[in-house]
Protein backbone atom coordinates (compact mmCIF):
# COMPACT_ATOMS: atom_id res chain seq x y z
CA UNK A 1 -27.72 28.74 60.72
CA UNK A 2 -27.05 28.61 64.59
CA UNK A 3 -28.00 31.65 66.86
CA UNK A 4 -24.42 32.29 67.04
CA UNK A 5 -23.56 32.67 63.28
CA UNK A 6 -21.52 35.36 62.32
CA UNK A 7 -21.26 37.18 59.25
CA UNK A 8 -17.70 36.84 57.88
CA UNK A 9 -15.63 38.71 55.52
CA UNK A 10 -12.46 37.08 54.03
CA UNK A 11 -9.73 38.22 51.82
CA UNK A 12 -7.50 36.10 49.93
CA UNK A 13 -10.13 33.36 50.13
CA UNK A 14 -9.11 31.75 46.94
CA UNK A 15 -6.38 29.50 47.74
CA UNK A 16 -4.82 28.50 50.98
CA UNK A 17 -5.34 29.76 54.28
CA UNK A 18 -8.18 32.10 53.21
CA UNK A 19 -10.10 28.94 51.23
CA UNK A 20 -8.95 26.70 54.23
CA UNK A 21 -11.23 29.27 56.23
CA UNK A 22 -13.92 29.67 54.38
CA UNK A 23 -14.56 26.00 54.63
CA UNK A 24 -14.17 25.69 58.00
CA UNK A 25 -16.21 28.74 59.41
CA UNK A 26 -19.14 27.93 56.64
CA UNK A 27 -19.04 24.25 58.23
CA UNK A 28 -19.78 26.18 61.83
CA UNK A 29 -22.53 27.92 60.28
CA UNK A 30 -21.33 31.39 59.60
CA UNK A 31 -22.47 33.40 56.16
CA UNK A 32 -19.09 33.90 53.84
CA UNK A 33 -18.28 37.11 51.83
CA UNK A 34 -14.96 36.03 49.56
CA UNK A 35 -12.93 38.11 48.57
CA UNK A 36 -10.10 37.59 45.87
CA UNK A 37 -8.65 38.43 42.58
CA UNK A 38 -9.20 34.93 41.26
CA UNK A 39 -12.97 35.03 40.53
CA UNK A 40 -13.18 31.66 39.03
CA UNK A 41 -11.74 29.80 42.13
CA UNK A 42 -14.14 32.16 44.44
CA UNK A 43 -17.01 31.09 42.13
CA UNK A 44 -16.25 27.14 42.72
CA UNK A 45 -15.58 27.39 46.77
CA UNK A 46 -19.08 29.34 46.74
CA UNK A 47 -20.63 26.74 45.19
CA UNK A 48 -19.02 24.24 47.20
CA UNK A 49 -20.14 25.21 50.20
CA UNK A 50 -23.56 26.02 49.14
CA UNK A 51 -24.20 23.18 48.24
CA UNK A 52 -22.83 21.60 51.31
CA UNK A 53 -25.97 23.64 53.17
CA UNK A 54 -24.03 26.58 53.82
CA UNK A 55 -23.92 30.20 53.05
CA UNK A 56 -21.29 32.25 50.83
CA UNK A 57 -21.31 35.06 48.52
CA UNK A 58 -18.26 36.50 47.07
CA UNK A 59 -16.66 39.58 45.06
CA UNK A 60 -13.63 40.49 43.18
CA UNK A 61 -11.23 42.11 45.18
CA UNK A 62 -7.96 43.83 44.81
CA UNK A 63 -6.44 44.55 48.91
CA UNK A 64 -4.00 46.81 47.29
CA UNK A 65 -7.13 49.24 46.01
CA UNK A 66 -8.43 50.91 49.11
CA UNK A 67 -11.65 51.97 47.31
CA UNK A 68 -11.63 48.23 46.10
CA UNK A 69 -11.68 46.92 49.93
CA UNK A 70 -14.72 49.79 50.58
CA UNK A 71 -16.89 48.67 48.03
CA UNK A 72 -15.88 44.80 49.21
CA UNK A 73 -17.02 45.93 52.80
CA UNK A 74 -19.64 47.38 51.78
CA UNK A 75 -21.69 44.63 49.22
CA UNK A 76 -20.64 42.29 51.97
CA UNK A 77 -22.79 44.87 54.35
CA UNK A 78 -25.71 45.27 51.66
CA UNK A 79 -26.14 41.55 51.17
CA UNK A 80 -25.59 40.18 54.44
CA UNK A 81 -27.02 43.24 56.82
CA UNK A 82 -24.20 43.52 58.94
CA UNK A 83 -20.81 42.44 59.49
CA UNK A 84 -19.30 40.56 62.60
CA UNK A 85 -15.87 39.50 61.70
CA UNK A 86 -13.47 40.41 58.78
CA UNK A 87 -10.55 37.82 58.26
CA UNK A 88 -7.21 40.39 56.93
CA UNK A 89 -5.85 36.79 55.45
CA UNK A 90 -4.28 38.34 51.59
CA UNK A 91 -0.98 38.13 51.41
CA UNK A 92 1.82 37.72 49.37
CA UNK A 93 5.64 36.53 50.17
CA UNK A 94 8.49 37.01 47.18
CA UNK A 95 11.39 36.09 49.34
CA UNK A 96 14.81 37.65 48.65
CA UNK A 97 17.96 38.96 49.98
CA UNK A 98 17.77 42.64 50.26
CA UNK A 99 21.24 42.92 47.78
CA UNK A 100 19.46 41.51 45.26
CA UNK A 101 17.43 44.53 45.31
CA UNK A 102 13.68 43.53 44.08
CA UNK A 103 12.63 46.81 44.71
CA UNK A 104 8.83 45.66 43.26
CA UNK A 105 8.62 42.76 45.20
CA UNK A 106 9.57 45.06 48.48
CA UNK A 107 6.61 47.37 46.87
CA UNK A 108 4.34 44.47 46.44
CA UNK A 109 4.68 43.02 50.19
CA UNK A 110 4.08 46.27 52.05
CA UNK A 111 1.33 46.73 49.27
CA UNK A 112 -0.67 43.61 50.08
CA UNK A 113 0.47 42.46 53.35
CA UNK A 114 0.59 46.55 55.10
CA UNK A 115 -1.83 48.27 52.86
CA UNK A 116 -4.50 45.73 52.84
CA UNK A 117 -4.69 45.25 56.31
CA UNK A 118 -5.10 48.88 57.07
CA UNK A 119 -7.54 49.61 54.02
CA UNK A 120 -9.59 46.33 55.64
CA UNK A 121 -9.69 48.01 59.32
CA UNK A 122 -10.51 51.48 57.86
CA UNK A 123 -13.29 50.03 55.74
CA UNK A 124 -14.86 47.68 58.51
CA UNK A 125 -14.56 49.56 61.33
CA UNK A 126 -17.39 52.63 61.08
CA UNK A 127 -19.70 49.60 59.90
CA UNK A 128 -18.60 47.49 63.14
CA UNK A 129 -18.89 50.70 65.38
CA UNK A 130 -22.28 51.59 63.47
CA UNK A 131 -24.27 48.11 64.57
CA UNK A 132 -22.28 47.98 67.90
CA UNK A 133 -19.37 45.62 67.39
CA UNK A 134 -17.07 42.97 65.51
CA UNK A 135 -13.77 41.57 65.37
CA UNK A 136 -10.88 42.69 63.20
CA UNK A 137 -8.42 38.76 62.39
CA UNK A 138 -5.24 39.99 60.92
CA UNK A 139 -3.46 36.82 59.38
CA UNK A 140 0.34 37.65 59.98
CA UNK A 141 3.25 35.00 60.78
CA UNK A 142 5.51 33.28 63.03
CA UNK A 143 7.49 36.17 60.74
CA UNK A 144 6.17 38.54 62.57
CA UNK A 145 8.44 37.79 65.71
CA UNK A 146 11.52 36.32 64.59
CA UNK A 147 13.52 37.34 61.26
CA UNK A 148 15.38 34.96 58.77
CA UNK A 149 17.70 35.78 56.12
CA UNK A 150 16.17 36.65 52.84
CA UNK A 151 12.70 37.28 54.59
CA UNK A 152 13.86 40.89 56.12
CA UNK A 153 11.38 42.51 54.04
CA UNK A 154 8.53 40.05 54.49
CA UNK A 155 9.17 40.25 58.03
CA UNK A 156 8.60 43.62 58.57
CA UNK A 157 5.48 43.34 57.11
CA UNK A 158 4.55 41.12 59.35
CA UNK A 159 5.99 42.79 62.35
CA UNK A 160 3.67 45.64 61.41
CA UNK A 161 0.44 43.81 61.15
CA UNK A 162 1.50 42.53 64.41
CA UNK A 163 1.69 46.56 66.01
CA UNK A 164 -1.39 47.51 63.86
CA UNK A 165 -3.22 44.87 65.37
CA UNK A 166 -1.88 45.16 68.97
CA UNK A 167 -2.70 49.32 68.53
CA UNK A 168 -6.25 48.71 67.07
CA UNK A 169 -6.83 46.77 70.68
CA UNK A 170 -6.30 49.06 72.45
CA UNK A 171 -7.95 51.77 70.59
CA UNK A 172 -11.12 49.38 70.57
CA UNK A 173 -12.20 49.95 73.92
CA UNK A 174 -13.44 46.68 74.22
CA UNK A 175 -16.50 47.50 71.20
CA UNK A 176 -14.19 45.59 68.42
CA UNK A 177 -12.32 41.98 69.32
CA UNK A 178 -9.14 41.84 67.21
CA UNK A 179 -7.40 38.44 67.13
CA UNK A 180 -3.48 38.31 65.68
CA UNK A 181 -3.33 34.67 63.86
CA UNK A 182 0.38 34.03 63.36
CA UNK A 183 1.02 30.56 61.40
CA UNK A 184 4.30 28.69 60.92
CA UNK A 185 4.93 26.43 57.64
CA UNK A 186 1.80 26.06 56.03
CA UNK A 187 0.92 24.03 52.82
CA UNK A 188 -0.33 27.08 50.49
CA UNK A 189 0.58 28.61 47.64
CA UNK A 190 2.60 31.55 49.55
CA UNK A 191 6.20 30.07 48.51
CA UNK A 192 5.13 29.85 44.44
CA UNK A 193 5.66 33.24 44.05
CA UNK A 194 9.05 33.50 45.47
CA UNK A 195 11.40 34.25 42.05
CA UNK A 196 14.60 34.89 43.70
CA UNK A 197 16.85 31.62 43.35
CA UNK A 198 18.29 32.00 46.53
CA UNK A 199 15.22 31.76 48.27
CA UNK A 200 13.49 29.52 46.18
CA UNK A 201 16.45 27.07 47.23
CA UNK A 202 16.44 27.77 50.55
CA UNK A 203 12.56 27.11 51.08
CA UNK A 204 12.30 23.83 49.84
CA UNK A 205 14.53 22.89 53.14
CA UNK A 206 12.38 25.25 55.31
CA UNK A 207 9.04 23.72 53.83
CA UNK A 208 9.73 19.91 54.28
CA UNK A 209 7.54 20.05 57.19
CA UNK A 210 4.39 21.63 56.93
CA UNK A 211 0.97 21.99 58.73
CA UNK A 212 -2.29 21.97 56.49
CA UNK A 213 -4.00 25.36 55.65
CA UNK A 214 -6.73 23.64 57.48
CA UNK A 215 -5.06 23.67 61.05
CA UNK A 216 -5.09 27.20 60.62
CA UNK A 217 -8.75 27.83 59.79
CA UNK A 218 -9.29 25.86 63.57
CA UNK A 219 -7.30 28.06 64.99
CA UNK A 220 -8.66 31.29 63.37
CA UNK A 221 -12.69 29.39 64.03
CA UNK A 222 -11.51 29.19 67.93
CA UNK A 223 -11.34 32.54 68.25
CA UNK A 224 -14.49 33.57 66.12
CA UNK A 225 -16.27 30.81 68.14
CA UNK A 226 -15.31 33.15 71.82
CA UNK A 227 -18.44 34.73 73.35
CA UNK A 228 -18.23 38.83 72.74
CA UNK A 229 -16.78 39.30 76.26
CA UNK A 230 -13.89 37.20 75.80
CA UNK A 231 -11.00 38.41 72.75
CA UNK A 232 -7.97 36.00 72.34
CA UNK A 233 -5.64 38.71 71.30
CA UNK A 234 -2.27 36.65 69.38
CA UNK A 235 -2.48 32.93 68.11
CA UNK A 236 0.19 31.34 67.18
CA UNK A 237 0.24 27.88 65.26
CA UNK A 238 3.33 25.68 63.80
CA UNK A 239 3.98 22.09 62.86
CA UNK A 240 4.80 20.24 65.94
CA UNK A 241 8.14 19.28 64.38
CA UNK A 242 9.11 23.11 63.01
CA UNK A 243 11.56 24.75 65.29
CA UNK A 244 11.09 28.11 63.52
């Protein structure tokens, strides 16, 4: 462990973006808290890195629980002694147009990709203000500044992670960094839960080019990596060939 490692909480860690992390700020040395639903993947990317020389713990967690997210927070804050930096990565992304009316799926997105967020800030904040700092990552998407047919809801998701985090700055007077990461196409397993026909056709055209998971995690790491005086406020990442 370097004199700069960072303990680091991350949700969703189980599969894409959030494992894609995990790896990559366990490589610079950081200690991992994972959080996800899927307990046996969480179980085999703690081991991984472990056994790499790293250090990562993990706990089931359900973002759409906000007592769920406390007690996450918190074993993360019992185990480790503090917490520097907690990655808002879960998210979810059922694609539709908004006459089809998938009411649940609208539910589900503000759910996971609103909810979470907010229940992450509300949990690690008093804990980052108690030991005298940290830094709030909200995962959003290029989403979250330009809107697409089919994505409306998803979008405004998005959009509001992208005001939550932009408000939390400037609440933070400068005590807690928060860094917006906003990724284009990204190989993960986002698009698998989209159910809706019409979007499920239309993505396979809008996913033919793709960035790894892992060109993310950089990103996200380069801002971790900034010394406490310096917060890079909105990152935002796409293939080189994507012109959304």
């Amino acid at each position: 462990m370097t004199s700069a490692a960072k303990v680091v909480a991350v949700t969703g860690a189980s599969s894409g973006i959030g494992e894609a992390t995990a790896r990559r700020l366990a490589a610079d040395g950081h200690r991992l808290f994972l959080g996800a639903r899927r307990t046996d993947r969480l179980d085999a990317l703690t081991e991984e890195i472990e056994s790499a020389g790293g250090t990562a713990a993990f706990q089931r967690l359900d973002v759409t629980d906000a007592a769920d997210v406390r007690a996450f927070v918190s074993a993360a804050h019992e185990r480790f002694g503090r917490l520097d930096v907690l990655v808002n990565n879960a998210g979810v992304m059922p694609l539709s147009p908004l006459a089809a009316l998938r009411v649940e799926e609208w539910d589900r997105m503000i759910d996971v990709n609103v909810r979470g967020v907010l229940y992450g800030i509300a949990a690690a904040l008093p804990v980052m203000r108690a030991q005298g700092g940290g830094h709030v990552v909200n995962v959003a998407s290029v989403g979250a500044y330009q809107v697409s047919p089919t994505a409306a809801v998803y979008c405004a998701t998005k959009f509001a992670v992208r005001a939550i985090s932009e408000g939390l700055r400037q609440e933070s007077d400068g005590d807690v960094r928060v860094t917006l990461v906003s990724p284009g196409v990204t190989g993960s397993e986002l698009a698998d839960g989209i159910a809706d026909p019409v979007a499920k056709e239309a993505m396979v055209a809008y996913r033919a080019v793709a960035m790894p998971a892992a060109a993310v995690a950089d990103a996200l790491a380069y801002a971790v990596s900034q010394p406490s005086g310096v917060d890079v406020n909105e990152i935002v990442v796409r293939p080189a060939a994507s012109v959304a």
